[in-house]
Each structure stands twice: as structure tokens, then as C-alpha cells.
PDB file of N, CA and C in Angstrom:
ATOM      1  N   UNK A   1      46.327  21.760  20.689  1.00  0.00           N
ATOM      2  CA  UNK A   1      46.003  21.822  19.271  1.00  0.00           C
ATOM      3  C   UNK A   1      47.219  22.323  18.499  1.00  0.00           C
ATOM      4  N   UNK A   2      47.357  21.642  17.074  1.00  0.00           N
ATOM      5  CA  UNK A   2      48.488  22.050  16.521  1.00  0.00           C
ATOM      6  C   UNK A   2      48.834  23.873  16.089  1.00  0.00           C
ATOM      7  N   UNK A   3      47.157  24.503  15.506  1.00  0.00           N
ATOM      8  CA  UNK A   3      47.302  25.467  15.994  1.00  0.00           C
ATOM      9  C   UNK A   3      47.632  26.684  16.352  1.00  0.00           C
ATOM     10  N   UNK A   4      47.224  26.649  18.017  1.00  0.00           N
ATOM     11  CA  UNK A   4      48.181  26.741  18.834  1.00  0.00           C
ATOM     12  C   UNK A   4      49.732  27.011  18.962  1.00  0.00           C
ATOM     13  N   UNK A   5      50.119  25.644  18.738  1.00  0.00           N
ATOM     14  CA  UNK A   5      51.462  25.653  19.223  1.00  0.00           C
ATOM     15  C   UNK A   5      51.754  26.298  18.190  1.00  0.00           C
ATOM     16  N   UNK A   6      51.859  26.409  16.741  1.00  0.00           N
ATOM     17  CA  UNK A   6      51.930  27.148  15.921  1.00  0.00           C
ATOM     18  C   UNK A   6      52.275  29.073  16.119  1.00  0.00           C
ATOM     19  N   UNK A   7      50.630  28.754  17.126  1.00  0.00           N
ATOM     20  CA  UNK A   7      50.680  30.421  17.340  1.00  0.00           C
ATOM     21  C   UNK A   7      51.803  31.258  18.348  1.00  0.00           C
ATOM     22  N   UNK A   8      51.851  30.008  19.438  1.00  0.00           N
ATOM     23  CA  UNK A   8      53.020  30.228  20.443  1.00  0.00           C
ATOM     24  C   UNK A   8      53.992  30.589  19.813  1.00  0.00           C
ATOM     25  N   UNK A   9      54.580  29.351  18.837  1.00  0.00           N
ATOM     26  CA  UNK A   9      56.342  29.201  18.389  1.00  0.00           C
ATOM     27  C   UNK A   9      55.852  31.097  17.801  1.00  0.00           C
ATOM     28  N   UNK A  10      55.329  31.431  16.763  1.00  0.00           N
ATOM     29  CA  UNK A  10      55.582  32.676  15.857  1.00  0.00           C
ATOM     30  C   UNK A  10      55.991  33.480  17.099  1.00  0.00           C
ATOM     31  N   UNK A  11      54.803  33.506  18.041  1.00  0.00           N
ATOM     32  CA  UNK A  11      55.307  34.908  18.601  1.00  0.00           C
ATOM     33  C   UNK A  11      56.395  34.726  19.596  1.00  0.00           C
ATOM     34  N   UNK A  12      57.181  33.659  20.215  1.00  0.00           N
ATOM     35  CA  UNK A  12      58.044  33.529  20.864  1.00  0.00           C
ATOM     36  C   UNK A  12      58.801  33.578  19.888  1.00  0.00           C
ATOM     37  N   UNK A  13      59.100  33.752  19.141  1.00  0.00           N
ATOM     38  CA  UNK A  13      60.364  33.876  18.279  1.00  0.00           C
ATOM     39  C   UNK A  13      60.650  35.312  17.243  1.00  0.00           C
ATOM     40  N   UNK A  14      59.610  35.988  17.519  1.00  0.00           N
ATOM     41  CA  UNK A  14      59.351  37.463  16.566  1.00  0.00           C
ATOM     42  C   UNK A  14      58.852  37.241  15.660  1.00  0.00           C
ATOM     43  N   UNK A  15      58.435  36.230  14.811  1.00  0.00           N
ATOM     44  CA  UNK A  15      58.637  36.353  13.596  1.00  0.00           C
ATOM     45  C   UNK A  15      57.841  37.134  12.766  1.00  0.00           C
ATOM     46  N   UNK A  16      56.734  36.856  13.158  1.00  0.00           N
ATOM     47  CA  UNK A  16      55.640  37.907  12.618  1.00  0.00           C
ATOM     48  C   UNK A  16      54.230  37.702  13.898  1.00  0.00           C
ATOM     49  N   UNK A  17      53.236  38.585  13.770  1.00  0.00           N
ATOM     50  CA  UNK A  17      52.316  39.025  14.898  1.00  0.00           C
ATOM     51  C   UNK A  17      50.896  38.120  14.047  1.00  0.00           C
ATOM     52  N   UNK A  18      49.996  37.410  14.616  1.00  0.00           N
ATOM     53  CA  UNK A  18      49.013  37.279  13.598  1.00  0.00           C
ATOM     54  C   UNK A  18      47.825  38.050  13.801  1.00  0.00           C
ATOM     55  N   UNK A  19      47.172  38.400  12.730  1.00  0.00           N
ATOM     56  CA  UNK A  19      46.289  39.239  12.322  1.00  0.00           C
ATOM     57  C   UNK A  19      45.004  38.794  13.491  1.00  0.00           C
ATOM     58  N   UNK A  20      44.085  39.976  13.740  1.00  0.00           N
ATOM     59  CA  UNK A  20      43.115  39.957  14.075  1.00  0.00           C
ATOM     60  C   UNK A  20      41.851  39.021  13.623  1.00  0.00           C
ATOM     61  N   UNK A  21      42.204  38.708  12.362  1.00  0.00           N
ATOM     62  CA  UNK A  21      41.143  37.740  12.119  1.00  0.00           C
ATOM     63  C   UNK A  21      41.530  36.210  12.564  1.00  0.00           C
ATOM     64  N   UNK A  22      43.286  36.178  12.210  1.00  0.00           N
ATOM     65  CA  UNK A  22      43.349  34.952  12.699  1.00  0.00           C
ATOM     66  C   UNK A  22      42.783  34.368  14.488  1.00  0.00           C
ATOM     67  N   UNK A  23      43.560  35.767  15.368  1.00  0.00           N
ATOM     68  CA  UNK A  23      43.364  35.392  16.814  1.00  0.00           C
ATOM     69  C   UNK A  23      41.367  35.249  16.733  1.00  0.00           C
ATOM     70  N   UNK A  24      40.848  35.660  16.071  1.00  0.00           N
ATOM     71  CA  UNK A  24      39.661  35.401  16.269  1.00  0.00           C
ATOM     72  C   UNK A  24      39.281  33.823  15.625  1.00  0.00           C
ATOM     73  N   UNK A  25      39.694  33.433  15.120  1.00  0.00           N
ATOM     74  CA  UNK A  25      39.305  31.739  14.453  1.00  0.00           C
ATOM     75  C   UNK A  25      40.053  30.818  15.837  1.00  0.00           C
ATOM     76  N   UNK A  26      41.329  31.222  16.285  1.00  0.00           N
ATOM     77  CA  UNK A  26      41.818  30.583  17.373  1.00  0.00           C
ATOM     78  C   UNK A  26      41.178  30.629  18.455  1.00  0.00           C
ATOM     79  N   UNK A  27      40.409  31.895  18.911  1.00  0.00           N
ATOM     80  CA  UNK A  27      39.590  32.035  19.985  1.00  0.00           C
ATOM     81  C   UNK A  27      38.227  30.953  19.931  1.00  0.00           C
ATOM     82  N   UNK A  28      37.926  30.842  18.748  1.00  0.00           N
ATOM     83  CA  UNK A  28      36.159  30.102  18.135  1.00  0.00           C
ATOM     84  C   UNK A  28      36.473  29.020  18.562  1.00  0.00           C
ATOM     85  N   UNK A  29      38.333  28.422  17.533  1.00  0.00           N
ATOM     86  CA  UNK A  29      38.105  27.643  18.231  1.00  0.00           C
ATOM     87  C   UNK A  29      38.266  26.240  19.343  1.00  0.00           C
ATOM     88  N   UNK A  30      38.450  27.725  19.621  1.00  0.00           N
ATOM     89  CA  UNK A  30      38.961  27.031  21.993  1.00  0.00           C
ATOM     90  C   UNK A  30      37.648  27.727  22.656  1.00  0.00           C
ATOM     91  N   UNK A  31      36.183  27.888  21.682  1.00  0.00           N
ATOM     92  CA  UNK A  31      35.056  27.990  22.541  1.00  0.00           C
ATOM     93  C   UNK A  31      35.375  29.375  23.310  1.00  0.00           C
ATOM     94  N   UNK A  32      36.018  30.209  22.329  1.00  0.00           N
ATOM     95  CA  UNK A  32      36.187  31.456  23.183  1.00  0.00           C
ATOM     96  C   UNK A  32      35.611  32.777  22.274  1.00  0.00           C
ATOM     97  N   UNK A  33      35.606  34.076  23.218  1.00  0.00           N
ATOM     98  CA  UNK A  33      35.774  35.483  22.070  1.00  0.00           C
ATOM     99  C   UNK A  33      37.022  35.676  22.186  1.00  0.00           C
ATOM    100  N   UNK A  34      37.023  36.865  21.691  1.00  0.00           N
ATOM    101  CA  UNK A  34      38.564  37.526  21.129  1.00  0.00           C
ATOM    102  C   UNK A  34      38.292  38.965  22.292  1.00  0.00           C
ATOM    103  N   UNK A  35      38.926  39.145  22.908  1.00  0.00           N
ATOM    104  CA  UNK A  35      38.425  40.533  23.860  1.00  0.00           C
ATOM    105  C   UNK A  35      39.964  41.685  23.780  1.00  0.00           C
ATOM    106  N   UNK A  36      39.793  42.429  23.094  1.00  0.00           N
ATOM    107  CA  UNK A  36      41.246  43.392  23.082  1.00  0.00           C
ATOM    108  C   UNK A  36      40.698  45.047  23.606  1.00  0.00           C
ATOM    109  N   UNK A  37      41.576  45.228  24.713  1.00  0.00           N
ATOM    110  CA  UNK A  37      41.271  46.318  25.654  1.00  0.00           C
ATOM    111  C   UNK A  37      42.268  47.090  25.435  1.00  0.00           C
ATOM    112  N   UNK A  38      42.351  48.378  25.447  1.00  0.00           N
ATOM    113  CA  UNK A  38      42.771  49.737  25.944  1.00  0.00           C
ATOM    114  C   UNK A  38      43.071  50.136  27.330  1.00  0.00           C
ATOM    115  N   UNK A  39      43.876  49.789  28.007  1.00  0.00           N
ATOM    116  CA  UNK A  39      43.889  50.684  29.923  1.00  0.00           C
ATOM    117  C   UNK A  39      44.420  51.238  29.929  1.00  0.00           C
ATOM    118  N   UNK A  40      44.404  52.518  30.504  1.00  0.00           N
ATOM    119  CA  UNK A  40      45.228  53.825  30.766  1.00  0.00           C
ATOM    120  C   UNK A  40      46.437  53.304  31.481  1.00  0.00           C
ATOM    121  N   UNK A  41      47.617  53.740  31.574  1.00  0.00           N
ATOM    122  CA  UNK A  41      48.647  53.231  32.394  1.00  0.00           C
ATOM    123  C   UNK A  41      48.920  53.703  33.868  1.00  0.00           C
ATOM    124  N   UNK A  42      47.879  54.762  34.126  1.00  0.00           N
ATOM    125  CA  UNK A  42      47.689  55.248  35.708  1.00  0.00           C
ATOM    126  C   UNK A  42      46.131  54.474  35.999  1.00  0.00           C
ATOM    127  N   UNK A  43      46.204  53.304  35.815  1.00  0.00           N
ATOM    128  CA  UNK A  43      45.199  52.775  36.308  1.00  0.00           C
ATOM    129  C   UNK A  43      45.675  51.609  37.229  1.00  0.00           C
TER     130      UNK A  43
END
């Protein structure tokens, strides 16, 4: 999906991070959720 590739090129290149609402419309829609975790680093 165009997208996508869209979302790839930004963040392979720095340019800017996209917002939480966006990764959630990208997740919908590729039939997915959005799941963002916290792990301790001695885990």
C-alpha cells in the first residue's frame, strides 16, 4: 500500500516520527490493532 511505503521512507530517513493516531489508521488498515508496550530492560 502506498501508505505504507510512505510510512517506511519517513522513518528510514529521520524525518519526522508519525503520531499515534496516524500508526493507528495504518494498523485498521492492514486489519490490525496498534499494541505499544513498556519492558523493563532486565527482562
Amino acid at each position: 500500500a502506498p501508505a505504507i511505503t510512505r510510512l517506511e521512507s519517513s522513518l528510514g530517513n529521520g524525518k519526522h516520527s508519525p503520531s499515534l493516531a496516524t500508526l493507528k489508521k495504518y494498523a485498521n488498515a492492514l486489519g490490525c490493532r496498534l499494541e505499544i508496550k513498556l519492558i523493563a530492560n532486565n527482562q
